[in-house]
Protein backbone atom coordinates (compact mmCIF):
# COMPACT_ATOMS: atom_id res chain seq x y z
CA UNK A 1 -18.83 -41.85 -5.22
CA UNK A 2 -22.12 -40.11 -4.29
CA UNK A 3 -19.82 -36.72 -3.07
CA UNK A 4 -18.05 -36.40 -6.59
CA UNK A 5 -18.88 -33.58 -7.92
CA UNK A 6 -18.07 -33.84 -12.06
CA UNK A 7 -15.31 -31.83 -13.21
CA UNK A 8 -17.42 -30.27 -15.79
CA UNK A 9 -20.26 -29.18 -13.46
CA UNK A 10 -17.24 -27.56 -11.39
CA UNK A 11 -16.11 -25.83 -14.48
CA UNK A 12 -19.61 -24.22 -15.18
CA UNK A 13 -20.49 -23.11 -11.75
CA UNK A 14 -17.02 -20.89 -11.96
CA UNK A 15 -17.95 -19.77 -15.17
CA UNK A 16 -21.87 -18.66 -13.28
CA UNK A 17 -19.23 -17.32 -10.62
CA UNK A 18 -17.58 -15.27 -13.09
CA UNK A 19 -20.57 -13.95 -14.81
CA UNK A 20 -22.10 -12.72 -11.46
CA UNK A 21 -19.00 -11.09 -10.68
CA UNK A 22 -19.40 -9.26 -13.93
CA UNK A 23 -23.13 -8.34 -13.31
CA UNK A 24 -21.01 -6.82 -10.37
CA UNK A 25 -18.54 -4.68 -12.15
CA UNK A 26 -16.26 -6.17 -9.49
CA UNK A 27 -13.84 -7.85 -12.75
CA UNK A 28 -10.88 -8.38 -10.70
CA UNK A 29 -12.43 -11.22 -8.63
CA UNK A 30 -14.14 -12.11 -11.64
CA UNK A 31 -10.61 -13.48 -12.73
CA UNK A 32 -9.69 -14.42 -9.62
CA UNK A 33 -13.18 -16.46 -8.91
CA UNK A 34 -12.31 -18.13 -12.31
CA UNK A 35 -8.90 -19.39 -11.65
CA UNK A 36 -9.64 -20.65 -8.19
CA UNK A 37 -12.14 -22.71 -9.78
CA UNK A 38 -9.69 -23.83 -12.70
CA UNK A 39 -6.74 -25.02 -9.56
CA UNK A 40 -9.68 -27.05 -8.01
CA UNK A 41 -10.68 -28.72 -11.08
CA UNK A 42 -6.64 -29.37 -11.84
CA UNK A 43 -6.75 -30.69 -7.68
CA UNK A 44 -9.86 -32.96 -8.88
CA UNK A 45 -7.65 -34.29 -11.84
CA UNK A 46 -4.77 -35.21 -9.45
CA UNK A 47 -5.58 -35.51 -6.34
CA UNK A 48 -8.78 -37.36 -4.61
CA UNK A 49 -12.24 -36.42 -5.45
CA UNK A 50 -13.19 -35.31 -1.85
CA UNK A 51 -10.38 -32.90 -0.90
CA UNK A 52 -10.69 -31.40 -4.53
CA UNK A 53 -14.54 -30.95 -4.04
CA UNK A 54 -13.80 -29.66 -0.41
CA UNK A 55 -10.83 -27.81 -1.76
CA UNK A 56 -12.94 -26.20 -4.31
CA UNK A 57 -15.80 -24.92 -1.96
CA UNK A 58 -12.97 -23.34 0.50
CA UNK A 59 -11.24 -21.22 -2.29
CA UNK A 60 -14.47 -20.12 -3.86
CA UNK A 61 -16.12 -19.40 -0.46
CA UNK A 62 -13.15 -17.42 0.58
CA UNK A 63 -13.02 -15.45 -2.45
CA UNK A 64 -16.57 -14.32 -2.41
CA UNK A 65 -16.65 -13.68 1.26
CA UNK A 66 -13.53 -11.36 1.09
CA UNK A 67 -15.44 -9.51 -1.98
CA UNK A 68 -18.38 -9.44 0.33
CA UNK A 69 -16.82 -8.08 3.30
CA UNK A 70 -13.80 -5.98 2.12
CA UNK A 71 -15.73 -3.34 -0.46
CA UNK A 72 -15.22 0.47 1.12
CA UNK A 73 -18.40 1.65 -0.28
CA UNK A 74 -20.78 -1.49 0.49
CA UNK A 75 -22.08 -1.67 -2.79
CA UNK A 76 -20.72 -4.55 -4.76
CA UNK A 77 -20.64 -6.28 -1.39
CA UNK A 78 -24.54 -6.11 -1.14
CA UNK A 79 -24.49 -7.56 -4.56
CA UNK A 80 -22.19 -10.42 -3.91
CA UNK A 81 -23.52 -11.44 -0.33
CA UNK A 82 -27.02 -10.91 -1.94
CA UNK A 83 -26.15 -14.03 -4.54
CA UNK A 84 -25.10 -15.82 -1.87
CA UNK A 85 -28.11 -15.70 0.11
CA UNK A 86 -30.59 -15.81 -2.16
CA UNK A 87 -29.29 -19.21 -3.50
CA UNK A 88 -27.99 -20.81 -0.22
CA UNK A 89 -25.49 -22.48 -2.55
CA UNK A 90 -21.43 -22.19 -3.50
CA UNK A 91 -20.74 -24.53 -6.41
CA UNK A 92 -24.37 -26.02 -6.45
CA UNK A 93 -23.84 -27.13 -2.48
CA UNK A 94 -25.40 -25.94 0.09
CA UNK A 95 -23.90 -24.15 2.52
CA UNK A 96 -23.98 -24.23 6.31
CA UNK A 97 -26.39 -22.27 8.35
CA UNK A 98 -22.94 -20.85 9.90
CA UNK A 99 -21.27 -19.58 6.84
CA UNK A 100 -24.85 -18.07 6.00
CA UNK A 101 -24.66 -16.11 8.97
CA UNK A 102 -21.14 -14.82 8.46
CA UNK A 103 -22.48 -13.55 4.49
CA UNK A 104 -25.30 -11.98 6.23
CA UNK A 105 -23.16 -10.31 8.72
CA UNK A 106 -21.32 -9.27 6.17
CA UNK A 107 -23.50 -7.63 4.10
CA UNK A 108 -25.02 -6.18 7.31
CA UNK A 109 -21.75 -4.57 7.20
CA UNK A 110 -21.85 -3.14 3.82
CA UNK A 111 -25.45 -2.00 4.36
CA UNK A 112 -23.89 -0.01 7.15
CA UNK A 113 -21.96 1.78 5.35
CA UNK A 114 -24.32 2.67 3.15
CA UNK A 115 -25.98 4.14 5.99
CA UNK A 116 -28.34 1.67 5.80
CA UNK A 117 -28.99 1.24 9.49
CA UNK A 118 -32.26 -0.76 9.38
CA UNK A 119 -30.84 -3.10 6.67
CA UNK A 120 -28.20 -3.83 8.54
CA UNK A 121 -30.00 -4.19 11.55
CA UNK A 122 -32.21 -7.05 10.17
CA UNK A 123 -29.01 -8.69 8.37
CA UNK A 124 -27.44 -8.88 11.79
CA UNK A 125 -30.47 -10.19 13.22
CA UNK A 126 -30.74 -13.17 10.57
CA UNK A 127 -27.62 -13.79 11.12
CA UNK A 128 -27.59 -14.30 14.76
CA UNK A 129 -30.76 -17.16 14.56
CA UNK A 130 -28.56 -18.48 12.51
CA UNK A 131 -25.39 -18.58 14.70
CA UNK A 132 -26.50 -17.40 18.17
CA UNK A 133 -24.00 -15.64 20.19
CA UNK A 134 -21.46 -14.86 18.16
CA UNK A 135 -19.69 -11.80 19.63
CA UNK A 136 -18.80 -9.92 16.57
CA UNK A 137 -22.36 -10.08 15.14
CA UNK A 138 -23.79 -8.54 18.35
CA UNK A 139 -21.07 -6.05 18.34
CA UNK A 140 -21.97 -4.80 14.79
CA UNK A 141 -25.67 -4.80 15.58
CA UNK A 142 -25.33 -2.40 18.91
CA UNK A 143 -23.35 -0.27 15.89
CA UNK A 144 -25.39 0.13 14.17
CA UNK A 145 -28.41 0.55 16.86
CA UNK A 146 -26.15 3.02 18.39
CA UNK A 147 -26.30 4.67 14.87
CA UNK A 148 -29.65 5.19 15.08
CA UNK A 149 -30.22 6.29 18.44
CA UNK A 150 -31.72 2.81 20.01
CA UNK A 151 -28.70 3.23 23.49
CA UNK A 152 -30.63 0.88 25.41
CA UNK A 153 -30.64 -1.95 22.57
CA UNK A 154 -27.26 -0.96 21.73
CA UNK A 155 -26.47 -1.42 25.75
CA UNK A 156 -28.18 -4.90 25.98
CA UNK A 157 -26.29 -5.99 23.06
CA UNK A 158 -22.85 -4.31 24.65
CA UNK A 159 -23.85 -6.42 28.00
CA UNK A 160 -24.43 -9.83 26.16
CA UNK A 161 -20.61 -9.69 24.61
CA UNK A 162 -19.47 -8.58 28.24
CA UNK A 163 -21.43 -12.08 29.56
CA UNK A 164 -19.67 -14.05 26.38
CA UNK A 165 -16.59 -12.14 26.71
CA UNK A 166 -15.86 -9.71 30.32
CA UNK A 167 -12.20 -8.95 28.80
CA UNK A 168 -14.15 -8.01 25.70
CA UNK A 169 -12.31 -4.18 25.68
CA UNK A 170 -13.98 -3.05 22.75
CA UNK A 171 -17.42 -3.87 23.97
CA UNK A 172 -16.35 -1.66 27.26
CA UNK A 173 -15.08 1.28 25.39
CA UNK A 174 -18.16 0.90 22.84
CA UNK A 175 -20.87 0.80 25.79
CA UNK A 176 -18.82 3.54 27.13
CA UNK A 177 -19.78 5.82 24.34
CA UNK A 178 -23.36 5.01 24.34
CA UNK A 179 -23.39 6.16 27.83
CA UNK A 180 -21.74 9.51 27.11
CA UNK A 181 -24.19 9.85 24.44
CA UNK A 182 -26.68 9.36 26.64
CA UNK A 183 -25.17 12.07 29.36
CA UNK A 184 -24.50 9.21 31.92
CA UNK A 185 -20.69 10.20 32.21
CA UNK A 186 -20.16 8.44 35.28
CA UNK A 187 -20.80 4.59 33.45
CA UNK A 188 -18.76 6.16 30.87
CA UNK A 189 -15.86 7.13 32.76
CA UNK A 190 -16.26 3.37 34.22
CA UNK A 191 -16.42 1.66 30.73
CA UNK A 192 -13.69 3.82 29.85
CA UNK A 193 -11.61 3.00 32.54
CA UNK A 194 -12.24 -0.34 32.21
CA UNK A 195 -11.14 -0.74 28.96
CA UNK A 196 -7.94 0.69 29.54
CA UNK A 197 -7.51 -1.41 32.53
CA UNK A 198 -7.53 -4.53 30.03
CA UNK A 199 -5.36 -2.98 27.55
CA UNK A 200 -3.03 0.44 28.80
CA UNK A 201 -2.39 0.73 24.99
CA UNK A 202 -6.16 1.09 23.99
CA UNK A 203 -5.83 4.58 22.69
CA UNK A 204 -9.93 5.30 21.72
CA UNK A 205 -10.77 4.33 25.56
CA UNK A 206 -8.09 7.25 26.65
CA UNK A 207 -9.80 9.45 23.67
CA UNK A 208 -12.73 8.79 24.93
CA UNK A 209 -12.30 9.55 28.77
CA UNK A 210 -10.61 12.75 27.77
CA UNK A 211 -13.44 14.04 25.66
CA UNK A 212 -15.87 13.02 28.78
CA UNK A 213 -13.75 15.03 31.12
CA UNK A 214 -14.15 17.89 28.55
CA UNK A 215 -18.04 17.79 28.95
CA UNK A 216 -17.37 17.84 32.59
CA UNK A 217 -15.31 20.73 32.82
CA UNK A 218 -11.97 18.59 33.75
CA UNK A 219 -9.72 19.61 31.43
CA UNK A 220 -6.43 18.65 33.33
CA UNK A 221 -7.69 15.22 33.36
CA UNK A 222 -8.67 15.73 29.55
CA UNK A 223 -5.55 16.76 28.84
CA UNK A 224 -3.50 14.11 30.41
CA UNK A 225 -6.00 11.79 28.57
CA UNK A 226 -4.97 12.96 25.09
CA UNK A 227 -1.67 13.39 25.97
CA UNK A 228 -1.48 9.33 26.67
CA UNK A 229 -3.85 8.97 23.78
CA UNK A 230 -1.17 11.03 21.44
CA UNK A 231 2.16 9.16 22.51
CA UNK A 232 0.34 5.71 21.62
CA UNK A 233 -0.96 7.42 18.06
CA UNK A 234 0.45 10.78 17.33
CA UNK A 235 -0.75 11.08 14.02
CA UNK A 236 -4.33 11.32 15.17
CA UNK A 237 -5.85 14.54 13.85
CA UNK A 238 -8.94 14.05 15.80
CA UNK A 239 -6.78 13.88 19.48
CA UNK A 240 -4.86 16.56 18.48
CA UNK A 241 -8.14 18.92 17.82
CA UNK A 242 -9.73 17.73 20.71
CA UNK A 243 -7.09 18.29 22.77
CA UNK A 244 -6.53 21.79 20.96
CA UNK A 245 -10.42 22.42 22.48
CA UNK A 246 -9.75 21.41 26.01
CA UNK A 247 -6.13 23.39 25.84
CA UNK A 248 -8.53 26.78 24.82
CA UNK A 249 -11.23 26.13 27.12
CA UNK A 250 -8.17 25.99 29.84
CA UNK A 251 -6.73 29.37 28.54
CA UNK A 252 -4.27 28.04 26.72
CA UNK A 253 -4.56 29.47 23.33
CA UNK A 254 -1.05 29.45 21.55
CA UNK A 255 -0.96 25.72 22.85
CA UNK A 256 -4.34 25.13 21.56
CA UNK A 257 -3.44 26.70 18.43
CA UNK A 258 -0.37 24.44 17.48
CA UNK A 259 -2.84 21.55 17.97
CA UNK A 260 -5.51 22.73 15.63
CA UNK A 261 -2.38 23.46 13.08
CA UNK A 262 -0.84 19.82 13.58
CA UNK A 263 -4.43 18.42 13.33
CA UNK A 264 -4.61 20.50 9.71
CA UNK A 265 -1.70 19.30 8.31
CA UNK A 266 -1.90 15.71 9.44
């Protein structure tokens, strides 16, 4: 009997739930917070105490890490995944040094786009003591280290997914944009072409190469690049203006001109 948790102490730690959704303006998953905890307290009633408790955590948890991680402007998911962590707690329990990590990835994430690079930075980094090697976490720190101009932490991080993962293709078209930044187009081109080795349909590697080959001078092999990158997504404004640039830098203009229209009116 020690892991029952009393239906009324469920009941009042949705209602907290629901208040500090409110503090978050956030009032749809108020309501939703509020019933999940109201269909684990009917579980409790019917079903046995352990799944319900169990049942209870999972539906909560869920709900708070989805408000955490899904918000477009980060705020209300600094607020929620800032609850989180400064009680260490769903439903008065503590929660595992793995699903810490995760909240503090997360609201890495919404610090980033807050443009909150440094917060972020240290979020990620918390999280990853907690959870060590986790791919995704080290991706989102050599983001957001990228962001801020750190390439060769951004590249370490890049090369520690490749030892986890070496079909990682992100991580290879990712490192192969630090490199361009960094005017080292050959390890570009290579990370680039790499990428697309692992996946012919990854249309930012092919992007990517062509706007390399535009720095270069190559605009043939730009070309073709956005061409491939524009039958896999032709609704990409961005492929269609940068191929509208190499097309005019080849002489081109009335083809580079229907480009920068198409890009316009995408």
């Amino acid at each position: 009997m020690d892991n029952i948790m009393p239906t009324s102490k469920i009941a009042a730690i949705g209602l907290a739930v629901a208040i500090v959704g409110i503090g978050s303006g956030n009032y749809t998953v108020v309501v939703e917070d509020f019933e999940a905890v109201k269909r684990a307290v009917l579980t409790l009633l019917s079903s046995s105490h352990k799944i319900a408790i169990q049942t209870a955590r999972q539906e909560v948890v869920g709900k708070i890490n989805e408000t955490c991680s899904r918000d477009e402007n980060g705020k209300i998911s600094v607020l929620t995944c800032s609850h989180i962590i400064e009680s260490k707690s769903i439903l008065g329990k503590p929660i595992s040094n793995r699903d810490l990590a995760t909240v503090y990835n997360n609201r890495g994430v919404a610090f980033e786009r807050l443009g909150l690079h440094n917060h972020a930075i240290s979020d990620f980094n918390e999280a990853l003591l907690l959870n060590p090697g986790i791919p995704d976490i080290i991706m989102n720190r050599a983001l957001a280290l990228h962001d801020i101009g750190q390439y060769e932490r951004a590249v370490a991080d890049y090369d520690r997914v490749l030892e986890l993962n070496p079909k990682h293709v992100t991580a290879y078209n990712n490192r192969g944009t630090v490199y361009m930044d960094k005017g080292l187009y050959g390890r570009a081109i290579a990370d680039f072409n790499k990428a697309i080795q692992i996946n012919t349909r990854y249309t930012d590697a092919y992007s990517n190469r062509g706007t390399v080959y535009i720095i270069k001078g190559q605009y043939d092999l730009a070309i073709e690049d956005y061409d491939k990158a524009l039958q896999l997504d032709p609704g990409n404004a961005d492929i269609h203006n940068n191929r509208g640039i190499a097309l005019f830098l080849k002489g081109q203009s009335n083809n580079a001109n229907a480009d920068f229209r198409k890009a316009l009116n995408i």
